[in-house]
Structure formats: structure tokens, C-alpha cells
C-alpha atoms as a PDB file:
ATOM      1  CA  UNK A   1     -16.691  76.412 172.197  1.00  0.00           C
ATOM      2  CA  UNK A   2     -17.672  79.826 171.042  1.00  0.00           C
ATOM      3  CA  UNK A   3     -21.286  79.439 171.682  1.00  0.00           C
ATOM      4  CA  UNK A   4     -20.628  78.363 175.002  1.00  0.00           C
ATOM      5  CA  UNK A   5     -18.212  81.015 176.009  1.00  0.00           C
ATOM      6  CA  UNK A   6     -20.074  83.917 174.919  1.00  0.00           C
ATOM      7  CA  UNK A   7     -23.207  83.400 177.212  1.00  0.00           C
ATOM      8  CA  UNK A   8     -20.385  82.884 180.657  1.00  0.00           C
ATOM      9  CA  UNK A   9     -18.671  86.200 179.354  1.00  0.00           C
ATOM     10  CA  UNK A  10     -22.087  87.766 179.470  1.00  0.00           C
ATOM     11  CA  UNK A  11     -23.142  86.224 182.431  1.00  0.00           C
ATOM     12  CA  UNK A  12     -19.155  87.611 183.827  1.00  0.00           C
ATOM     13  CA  UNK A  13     -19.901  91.048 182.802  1.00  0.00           C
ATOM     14  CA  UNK A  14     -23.711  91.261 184.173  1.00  0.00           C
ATOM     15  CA  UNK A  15     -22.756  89.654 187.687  1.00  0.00           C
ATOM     16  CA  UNK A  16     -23.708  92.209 190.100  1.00  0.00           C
ATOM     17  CA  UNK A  17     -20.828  94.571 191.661  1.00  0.00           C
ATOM     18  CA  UNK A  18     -20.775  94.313 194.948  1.00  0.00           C
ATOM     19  CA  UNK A  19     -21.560  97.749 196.867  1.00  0.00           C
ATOM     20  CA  UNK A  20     -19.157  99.612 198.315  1.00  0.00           C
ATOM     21  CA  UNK A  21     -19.899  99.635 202.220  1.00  0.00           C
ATOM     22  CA  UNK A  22     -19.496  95.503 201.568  1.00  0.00           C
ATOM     23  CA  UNK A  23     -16.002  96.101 200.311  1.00  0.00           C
ATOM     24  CA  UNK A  24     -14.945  98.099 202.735  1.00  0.00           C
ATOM     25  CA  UNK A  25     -16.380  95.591 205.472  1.00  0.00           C
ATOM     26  CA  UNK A  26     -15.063  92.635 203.622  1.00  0.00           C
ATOM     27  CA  UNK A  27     -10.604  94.685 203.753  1.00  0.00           C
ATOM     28  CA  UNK A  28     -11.625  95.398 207.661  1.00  0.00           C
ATOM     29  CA  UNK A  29     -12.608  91.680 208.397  1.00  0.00           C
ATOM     30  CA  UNK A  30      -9.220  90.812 206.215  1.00  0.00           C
ATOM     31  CA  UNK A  31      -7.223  92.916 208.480  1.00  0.00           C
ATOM     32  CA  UNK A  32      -9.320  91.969 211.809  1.00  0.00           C
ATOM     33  CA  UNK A  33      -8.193  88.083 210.846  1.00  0.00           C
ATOM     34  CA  UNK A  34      -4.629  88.616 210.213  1.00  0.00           C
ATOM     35  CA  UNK A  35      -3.685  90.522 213.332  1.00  0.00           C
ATOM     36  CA  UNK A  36      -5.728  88.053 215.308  1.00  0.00           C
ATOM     37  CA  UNK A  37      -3.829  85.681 213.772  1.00  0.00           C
ATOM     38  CA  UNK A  38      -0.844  86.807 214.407  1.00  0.00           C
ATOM     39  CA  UNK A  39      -1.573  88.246 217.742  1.00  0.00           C
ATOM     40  CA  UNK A  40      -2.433  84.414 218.432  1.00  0.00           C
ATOM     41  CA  UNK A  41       0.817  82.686 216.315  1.00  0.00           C
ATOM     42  CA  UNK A  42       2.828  84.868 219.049  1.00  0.00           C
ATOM     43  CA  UNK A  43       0.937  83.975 222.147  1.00  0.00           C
ATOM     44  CA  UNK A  44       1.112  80.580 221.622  1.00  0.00           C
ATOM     45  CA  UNK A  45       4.791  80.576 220.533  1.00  0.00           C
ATOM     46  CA  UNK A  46       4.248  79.444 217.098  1.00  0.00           C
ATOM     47  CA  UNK A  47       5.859  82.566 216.163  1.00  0.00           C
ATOM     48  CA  UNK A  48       8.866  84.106 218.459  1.00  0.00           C
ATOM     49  CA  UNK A  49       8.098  88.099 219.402  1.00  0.00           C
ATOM     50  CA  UNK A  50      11.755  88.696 219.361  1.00  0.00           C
ATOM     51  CA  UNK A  51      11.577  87.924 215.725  1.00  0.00           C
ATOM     52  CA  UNK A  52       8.177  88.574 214.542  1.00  0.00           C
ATOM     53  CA  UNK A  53       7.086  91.412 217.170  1.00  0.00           C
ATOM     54  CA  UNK A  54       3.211  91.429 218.260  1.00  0.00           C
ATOM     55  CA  UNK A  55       0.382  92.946 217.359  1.00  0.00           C
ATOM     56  CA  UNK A  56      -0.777  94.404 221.020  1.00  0.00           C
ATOM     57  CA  UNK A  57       2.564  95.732 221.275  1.00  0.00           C
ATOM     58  CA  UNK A  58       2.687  97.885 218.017  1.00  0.00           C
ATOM     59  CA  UNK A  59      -0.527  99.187 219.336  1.00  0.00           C
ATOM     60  CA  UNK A  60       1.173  99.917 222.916  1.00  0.00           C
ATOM     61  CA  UNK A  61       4.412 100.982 221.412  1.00  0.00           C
ATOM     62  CA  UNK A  62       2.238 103.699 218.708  1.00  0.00           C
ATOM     63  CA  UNK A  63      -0.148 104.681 221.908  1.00  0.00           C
ATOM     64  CA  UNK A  64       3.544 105.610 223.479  1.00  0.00           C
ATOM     65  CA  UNK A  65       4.995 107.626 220.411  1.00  0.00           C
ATOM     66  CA  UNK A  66       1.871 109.230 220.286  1.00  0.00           C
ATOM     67  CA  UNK A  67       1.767 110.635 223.804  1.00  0.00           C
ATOM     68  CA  UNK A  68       5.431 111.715 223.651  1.00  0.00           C
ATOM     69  CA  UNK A  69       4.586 113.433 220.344  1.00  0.00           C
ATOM     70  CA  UNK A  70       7.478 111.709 218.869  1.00  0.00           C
ATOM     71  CA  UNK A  71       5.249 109.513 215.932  1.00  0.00           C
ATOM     72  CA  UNK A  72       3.388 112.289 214.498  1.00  0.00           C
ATOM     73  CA  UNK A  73       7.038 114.713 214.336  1.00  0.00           C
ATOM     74  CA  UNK A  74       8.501 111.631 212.092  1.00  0.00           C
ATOM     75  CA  UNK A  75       4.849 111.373 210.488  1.00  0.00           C
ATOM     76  CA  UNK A  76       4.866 114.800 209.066  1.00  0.00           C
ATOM     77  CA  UNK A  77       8.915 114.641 207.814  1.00  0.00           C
ATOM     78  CA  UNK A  78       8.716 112.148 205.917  1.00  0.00           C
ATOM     79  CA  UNK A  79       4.933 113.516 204.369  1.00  0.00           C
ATOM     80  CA  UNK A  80       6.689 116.613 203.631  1.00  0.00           C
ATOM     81  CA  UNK A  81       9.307 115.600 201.668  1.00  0.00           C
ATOM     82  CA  UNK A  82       7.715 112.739 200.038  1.00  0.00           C
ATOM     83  CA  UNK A  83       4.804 115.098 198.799  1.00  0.00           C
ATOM     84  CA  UNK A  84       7.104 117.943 197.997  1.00  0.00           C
ATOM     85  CA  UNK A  85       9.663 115.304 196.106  1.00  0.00           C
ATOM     86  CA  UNK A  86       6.643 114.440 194.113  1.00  0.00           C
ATOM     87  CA  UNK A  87       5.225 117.652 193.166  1.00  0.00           C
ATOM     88  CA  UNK A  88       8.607 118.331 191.856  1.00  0.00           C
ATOM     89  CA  UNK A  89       9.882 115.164 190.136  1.00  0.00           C
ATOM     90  CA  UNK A  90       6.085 114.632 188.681  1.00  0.00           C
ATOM     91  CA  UNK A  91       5.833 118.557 187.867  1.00  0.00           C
ATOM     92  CA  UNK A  92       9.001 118.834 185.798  1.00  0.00           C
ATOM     93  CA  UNK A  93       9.656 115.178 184.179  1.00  0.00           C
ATOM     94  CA  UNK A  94       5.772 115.123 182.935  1.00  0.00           C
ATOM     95  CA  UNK A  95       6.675 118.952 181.556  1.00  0.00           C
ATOM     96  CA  UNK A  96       9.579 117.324 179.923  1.00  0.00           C
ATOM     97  CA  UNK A  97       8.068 114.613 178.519  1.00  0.00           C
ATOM     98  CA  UNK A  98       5.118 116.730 176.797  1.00  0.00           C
ATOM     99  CA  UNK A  99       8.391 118.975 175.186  1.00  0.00           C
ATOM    100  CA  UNK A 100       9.722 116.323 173.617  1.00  0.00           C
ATOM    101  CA  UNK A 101       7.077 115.993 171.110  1.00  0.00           C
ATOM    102  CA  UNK A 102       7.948 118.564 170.140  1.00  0.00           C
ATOM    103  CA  UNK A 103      11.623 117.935 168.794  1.00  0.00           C
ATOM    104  CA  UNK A 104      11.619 114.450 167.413  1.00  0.00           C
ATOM    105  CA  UNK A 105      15.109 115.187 166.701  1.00  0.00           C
ATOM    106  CA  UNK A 106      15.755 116.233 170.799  1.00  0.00           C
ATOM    107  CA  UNK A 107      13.191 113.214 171.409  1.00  0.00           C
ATOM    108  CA  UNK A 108      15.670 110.721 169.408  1.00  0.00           C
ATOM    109  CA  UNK A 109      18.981 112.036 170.912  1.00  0.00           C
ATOM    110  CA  UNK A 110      17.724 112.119 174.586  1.00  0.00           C
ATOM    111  CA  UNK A 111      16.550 108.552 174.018  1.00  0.00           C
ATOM    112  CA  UNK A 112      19.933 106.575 174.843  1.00  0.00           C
ATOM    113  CA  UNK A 113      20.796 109.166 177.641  1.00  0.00           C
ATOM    114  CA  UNK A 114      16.996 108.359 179.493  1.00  0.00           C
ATOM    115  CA  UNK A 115      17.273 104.863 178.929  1.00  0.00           C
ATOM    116  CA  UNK A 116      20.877 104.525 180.993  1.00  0.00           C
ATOM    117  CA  UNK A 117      20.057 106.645 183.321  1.00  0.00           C
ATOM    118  CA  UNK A 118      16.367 104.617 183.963  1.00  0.00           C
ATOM    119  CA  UNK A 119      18.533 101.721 183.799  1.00  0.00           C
ATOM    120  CA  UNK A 120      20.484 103.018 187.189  1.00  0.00           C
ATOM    121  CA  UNK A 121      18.522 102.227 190.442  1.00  0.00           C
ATOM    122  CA  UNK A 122      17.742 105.595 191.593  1.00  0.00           C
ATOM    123  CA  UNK A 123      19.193 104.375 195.003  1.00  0.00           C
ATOM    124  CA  UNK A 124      22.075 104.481 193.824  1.00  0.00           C
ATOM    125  CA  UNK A 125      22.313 107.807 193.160  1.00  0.00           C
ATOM    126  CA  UNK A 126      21.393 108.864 197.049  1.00  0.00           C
ATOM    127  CA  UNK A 127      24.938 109.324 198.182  1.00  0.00           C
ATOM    128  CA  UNK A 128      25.555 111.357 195.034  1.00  0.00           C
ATOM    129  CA  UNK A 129      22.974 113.429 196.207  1.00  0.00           C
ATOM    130  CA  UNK A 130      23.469 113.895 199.500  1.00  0.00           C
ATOM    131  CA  UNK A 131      27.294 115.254 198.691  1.00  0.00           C
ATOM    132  CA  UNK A 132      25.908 117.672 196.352  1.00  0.00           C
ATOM    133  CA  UNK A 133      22.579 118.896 197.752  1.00  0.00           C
ATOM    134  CA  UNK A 134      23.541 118.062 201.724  1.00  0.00           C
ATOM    135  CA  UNK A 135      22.054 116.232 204.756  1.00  0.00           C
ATOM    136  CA  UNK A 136      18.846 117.477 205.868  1.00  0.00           C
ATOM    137  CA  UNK A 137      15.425 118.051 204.078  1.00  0.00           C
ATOM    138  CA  UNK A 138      16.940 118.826 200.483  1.00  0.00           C
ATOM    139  CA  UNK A 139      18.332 115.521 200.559  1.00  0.00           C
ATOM    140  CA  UNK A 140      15.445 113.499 200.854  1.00  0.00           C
ATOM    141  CA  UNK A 141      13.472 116.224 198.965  1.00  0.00           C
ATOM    142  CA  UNK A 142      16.090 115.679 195.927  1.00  0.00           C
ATOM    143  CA  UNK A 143      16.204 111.961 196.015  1.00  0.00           C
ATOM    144  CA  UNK A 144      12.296 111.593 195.858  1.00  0.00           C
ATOM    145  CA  UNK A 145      12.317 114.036 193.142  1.00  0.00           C
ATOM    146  CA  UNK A 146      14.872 112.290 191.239  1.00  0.00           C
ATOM    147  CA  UNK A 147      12.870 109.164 191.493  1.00  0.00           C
ATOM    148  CA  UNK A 148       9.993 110.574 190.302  1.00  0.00           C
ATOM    149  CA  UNK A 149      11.248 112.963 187.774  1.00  0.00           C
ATOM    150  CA  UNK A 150      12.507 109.631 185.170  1.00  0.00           C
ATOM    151  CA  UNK A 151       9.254 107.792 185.752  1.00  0.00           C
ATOM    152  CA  UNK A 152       7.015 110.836 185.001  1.00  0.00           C
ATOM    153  CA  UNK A 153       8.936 111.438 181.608  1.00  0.00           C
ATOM    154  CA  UNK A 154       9.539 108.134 180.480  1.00  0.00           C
ATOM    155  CA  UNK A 155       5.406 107.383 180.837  1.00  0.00           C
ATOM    156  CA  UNK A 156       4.085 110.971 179.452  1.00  0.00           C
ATOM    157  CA  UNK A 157       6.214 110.738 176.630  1.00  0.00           C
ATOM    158  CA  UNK A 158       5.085 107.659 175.533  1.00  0.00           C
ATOM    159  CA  UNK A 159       1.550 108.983 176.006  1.00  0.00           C
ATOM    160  CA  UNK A 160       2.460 111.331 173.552  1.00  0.00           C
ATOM    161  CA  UNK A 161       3.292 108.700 171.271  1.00  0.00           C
ATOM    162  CA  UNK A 162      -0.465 106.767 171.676  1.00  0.00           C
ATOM    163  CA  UNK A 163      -2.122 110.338 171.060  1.00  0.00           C
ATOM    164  CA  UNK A 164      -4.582 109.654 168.231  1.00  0.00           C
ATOM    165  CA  UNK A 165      -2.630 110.222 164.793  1.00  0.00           C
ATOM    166  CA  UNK A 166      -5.599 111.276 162.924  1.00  0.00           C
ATOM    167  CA  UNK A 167      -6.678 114.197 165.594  1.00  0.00           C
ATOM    168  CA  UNK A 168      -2.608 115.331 164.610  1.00  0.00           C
ATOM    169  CA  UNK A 169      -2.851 114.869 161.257  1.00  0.00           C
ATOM    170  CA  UNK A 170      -6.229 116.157 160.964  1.00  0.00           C
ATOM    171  CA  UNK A 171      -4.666 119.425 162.926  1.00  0.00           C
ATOM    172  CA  UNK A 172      -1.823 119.335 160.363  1.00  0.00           C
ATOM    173  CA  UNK A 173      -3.771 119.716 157.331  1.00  0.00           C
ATOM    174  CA  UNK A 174      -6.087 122.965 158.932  1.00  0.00           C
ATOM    175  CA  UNK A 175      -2.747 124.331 159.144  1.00  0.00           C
ATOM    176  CA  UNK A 176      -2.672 124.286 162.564  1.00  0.00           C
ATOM    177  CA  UNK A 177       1.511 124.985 164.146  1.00  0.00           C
ATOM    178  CA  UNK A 178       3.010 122.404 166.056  1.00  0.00           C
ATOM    179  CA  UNK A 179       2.735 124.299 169.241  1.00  0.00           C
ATOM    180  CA  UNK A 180      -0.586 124.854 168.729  1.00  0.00           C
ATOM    181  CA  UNK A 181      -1.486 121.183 168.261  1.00  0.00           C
ATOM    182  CA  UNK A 182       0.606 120.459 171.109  1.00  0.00           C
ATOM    183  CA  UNK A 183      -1.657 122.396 172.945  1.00  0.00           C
ATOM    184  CA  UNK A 184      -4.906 121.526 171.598  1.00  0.00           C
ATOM    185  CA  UNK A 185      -4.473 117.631 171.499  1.00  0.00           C
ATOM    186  CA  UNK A 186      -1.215 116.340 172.796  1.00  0.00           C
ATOM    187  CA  UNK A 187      -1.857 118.031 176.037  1.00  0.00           C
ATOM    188  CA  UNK A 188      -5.503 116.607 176.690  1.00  0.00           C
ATOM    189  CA  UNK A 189      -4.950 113.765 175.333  1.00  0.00           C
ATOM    190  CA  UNK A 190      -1.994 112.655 177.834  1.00  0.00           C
ATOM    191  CA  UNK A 191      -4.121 113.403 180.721  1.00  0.00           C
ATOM    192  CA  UNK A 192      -4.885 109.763 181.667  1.00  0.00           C
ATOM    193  CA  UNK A 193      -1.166 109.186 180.938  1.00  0.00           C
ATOM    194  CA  UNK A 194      -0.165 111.733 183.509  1.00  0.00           C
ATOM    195  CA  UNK A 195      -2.711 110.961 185.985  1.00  0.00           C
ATOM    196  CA  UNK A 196      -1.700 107.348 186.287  1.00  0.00           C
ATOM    197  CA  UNK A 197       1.703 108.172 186.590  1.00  0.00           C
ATOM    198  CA  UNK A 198       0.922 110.697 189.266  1.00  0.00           C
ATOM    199  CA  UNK A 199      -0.664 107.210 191.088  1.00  0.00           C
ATOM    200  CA  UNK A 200       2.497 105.506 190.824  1.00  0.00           C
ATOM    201  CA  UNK A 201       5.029 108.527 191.486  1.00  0.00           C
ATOM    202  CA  UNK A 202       3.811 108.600 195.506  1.00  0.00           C
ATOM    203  CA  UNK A 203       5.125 105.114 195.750  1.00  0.00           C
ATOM    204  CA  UNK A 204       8.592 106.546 194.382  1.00  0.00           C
ATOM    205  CA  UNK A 205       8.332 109.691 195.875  1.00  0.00           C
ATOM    206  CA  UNK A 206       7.747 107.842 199.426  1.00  0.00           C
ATOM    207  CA  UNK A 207      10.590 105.479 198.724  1.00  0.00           C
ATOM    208  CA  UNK A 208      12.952 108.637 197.787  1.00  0.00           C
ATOM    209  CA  UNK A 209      12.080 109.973 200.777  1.00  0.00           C
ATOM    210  CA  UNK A 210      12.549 107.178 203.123  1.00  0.00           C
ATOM    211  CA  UNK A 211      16.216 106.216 201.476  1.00  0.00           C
ATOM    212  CA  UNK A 212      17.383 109.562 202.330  1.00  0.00           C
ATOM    213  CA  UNK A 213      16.156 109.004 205.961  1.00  0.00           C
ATOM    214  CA  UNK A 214      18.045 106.459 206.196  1.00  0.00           C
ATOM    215  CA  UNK A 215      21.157 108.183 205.031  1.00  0.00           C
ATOM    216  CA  UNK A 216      21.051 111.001 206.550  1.00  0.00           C
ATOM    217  CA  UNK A 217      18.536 112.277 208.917  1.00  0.00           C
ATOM    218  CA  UNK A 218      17.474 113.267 212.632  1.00  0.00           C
ATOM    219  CA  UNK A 219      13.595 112.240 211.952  1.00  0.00           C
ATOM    220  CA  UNK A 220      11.198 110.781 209.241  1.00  0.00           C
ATOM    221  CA  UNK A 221      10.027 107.527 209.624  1.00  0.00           C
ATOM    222  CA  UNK A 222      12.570 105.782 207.628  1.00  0.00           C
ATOM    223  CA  UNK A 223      15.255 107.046 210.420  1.00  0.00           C
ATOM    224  CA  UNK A 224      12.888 106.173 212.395  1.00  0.00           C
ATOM    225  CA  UNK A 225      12.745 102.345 211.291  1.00  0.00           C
ATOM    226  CA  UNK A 226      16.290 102.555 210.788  1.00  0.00           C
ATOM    227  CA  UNK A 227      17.140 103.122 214.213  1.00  0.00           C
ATOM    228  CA  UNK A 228      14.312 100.719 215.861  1.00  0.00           C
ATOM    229  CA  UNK A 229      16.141  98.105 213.738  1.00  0.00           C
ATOM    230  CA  UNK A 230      18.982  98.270 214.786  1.00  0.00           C
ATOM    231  CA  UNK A 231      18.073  98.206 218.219  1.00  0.00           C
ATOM    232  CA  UNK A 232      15.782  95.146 217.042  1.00  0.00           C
ATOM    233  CA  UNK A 233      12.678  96.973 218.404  1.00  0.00           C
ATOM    234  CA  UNK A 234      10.556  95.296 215.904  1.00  0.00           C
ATOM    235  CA  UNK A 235       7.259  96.743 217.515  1.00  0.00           C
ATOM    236  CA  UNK A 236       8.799 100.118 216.750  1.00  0.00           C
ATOM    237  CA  UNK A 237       9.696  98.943 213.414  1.00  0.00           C
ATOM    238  CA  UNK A 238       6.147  97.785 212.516  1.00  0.00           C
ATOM    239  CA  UNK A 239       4.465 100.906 213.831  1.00  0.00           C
ATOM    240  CA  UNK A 240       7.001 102.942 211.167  1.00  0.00           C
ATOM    241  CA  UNK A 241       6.150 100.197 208.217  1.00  0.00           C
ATOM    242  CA  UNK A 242       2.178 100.498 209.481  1.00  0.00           C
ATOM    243  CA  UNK A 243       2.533 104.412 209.217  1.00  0.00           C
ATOM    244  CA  UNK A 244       4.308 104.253 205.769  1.00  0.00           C
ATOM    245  CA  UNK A 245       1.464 102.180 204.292  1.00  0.00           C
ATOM    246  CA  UNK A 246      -1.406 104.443 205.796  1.00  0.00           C
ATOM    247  CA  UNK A 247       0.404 107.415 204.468  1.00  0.00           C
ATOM    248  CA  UNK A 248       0.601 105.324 200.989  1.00  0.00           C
ATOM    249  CA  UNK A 249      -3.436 104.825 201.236  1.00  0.00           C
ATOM    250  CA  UNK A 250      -4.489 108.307 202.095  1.00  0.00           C
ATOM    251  CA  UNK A 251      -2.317 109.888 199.353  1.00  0.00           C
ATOM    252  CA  UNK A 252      -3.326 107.489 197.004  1.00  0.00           C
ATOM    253  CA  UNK A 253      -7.125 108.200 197.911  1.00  0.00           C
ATOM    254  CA  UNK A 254      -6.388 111.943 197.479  1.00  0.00           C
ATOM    255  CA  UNK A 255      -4.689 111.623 193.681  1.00  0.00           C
ATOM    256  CA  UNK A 256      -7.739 108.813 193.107  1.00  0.00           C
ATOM    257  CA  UNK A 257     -10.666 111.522 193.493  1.00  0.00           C
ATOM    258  CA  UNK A 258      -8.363 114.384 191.727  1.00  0.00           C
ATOM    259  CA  UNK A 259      -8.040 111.609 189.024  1.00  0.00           C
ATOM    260  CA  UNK A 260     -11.940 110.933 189.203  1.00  0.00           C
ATOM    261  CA  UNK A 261     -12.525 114.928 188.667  1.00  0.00           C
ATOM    262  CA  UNK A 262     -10.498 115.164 185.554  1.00  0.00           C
ATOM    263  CA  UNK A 263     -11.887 111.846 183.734  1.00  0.00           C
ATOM    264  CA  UNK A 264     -14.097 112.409 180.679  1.00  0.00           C
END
């Protein structure tokens, strides 16, 4: 069995990759077919609009927001404090996290408090927030950074911990101070750590944001959604979700080619 799986692993790993304008062709054809499909589910009452809205009338419904200016106002609110949230809650908890290394002790008594306070969906804690900080901006700014803050030290910690041991040790016996190796390995060598958990932080910081929309707020797209909802305008409703996810992509795209500049 060996003998026969090595050669397909090979053959796995030398199949070609396929180039990148095919890719992109490939996710556009993907999307083409499903609104087609849907657009035609709904014409042909397979699918009730009331229910299920329709794909012509997103676009007619986003052409409209557009015009009235109203689209790209909730657009920008709820990129504001979704990037600021995450600037912030990535910023400090990833700070935090590299300190602890520093103070095993601090490191051991913070555990308990990190893990109950991961254990609490962060959701939760909006209406906390909004007493303390206020509706408006800070809100949602607060709640995204909240969300972000626990993931980004919970995840750069523990890169701390997969830092090679010998580099440390090695470091140690030069007589190098523990801020010093800190600084000259721990540091680097959580960069990957922090990077990917700068990836997953937007999705946080975006759903931080959005919550406190909801909440308590005059625009964003999750008041937005909110409202269309309850008015069942599902075509505004889509054209909210669409924006959310294109938002998602381009932020993602932007941390992907920092990520690409600092990989070694």
C-alpha cells in the first residue's frame, strides 16, 4: 500500500496549479450561475419573492440607494467603525499577549480570568457597552474592539508559546535579559501568529460593528438591514448582506498582501 501511495502523493503534489486569471473566471462563472438561478427559481415561482427576494431587484433596489446617496453613507459607517474597532482590539490584545511572556506568573493568574471571559459571547456584552460608552459611533467602535481585543490575545499568546525553545534557550545562555529576548525572538517569531489573527479579527471586528448597529444607531449597514427587515424589504436586506460580504473581501485582500509583504 505504501508503494502505491507514494507515486499518487507525488503525482498530487506535481499536478499543475491552475493560473490565476482561471480562478478568478472559474468564482465569476460560480456567481453568474447562482443568481441566474435564482433570478430563474423566482420567475418561475419555484421560489416566492416575498420570501426569498430577487436578484434584478437587489440590483434595482442598490442602483436606487446609490442615486439617493443613502448606500454608500451606511457603506462608510459601518467601514469606519469596523476598521477602527479592529485597529484597536487587534493593536492592544496582540500587545497584551506578547507581555505576557513575559510574567509567567501574570501569564498563569490571567489564565482563568481570559478563559471566562472568552467563554462569554461577546454579544452579550453589547448592552453593557452601550450603557457605559453610549449610543453612537463609540458604541459600535467599543463592541468591535472588544471582540477583537480576546481573540488577538488568546492567539498571540499562544504563539508565544510555539516560539522555538532552543532560539530562547540559546538566548538564555549568551546572557541575553528577558526583555531583550523578547525582543529579538519572541517578537519575530509571532509574526505569522499575529498576521493570521489580524485575517480573522475583520470578521469580528465587522460583526462588532454590525451588533451595535443594530442596537443603537441612525446608519451603518447593520441598521440598515435591521430596519429593511422589519419592513420585510428583503431586496434591501440582500443589498446590506451583499455589501457586508464585499466589504469582508476587500479588507481581507488588503491584510492578505500586507501579510504577503511581511512573510519570510
Amino acid at each position: 500500500m505504501a508503494a502505491v501511495a507514494a507515486p499518487v502523493d507525488r503525482a498530487a503534489r506535481s499536478a499543475p496549479t491552475p493560473g490565476l486569471g482561471r480562478i478568478v473566471l472559474y468564482q465569476i462563472l460560480l456567481v453568474v450561475a447562482i443568481f441566474v438561478s435564482w433570478e430563474m427559481l423566482v420567475r418561475f415561482e419555484v421560489l416566492p419573492v416575498y420570501l426569498y427576494g430577487q436578484p434584478s431587484g437587489i440590483l434595482a433596489k442598490a442602483q436606487s440607494l446609490l442615486t439617493e446617496g443613502d448606500l454608500l453613507t451606511h457603506v462608510g459607517a459601518t467601514a469606519f467603525a469596523s476598521i477602527t474597532g479592529f485597529l484597536i482590539g487587534t493593536t492592544l490584545g496582540g500587545l497584551a499577549g506578547l507581555l505576557m511572556w513575559l510574567s509567567k506568573t501574570a501569564a498563569l493568574v490571567l489564565r482563568p480570568v481570559i478563559v471566562a471571559i472568552n467563554g462569554v459571547p461577546k454579544i452579550a456584552l453589547a448592552p453593557l457597552i452601550v450603557v457605559w460608552v453610549g449610543v453612537g459611533l463609540g458604541a459600535k467602535v467599543a463592541i468591535a474592539a472588544s471582540l477583537t481585543f480576546i481573540v488577538a490575545l488568546i492567539a498571540v499568546y499562544q504563539g508565544t508559546q510555539e516560539v522555538d525553545e532552543d532560539l530562547v534557550k540559546l538566548m538564555r545562555s549568551l546572557g541575553a535579559k528577558p526583555f531583550t529576548i523578547w525582543r529579538k525572538v519572541i517578537v519575530p517569531g509571532c509574526t505569522p501568529w499575529i498576521l493570521s489573527t489580524m485575517r480573522l479579527n475583520i470578521g469580528f471586528a465587522m460583526i462588532g460593528a454590525v451588533v451595535g448597529e443594530y442596537i443603537s444607531s441612525k446608519m451603518g449597514l447593520g441598521y440598515m438591514i435591521y430596519n429593511a427587515g422589519a419592513l420585510y424589504d428583503l431586496n434591501s436586506v440582500f443589498v446590506g448582506i451583499f455589501c457586508l460580504m464585499a466589504l469582508a473581501l476587500l479588507l481581507d485582500a488588503i491584510l492578505g498582501r500586507v501579510e504577503a509583504r511581511f512573510k519570510w
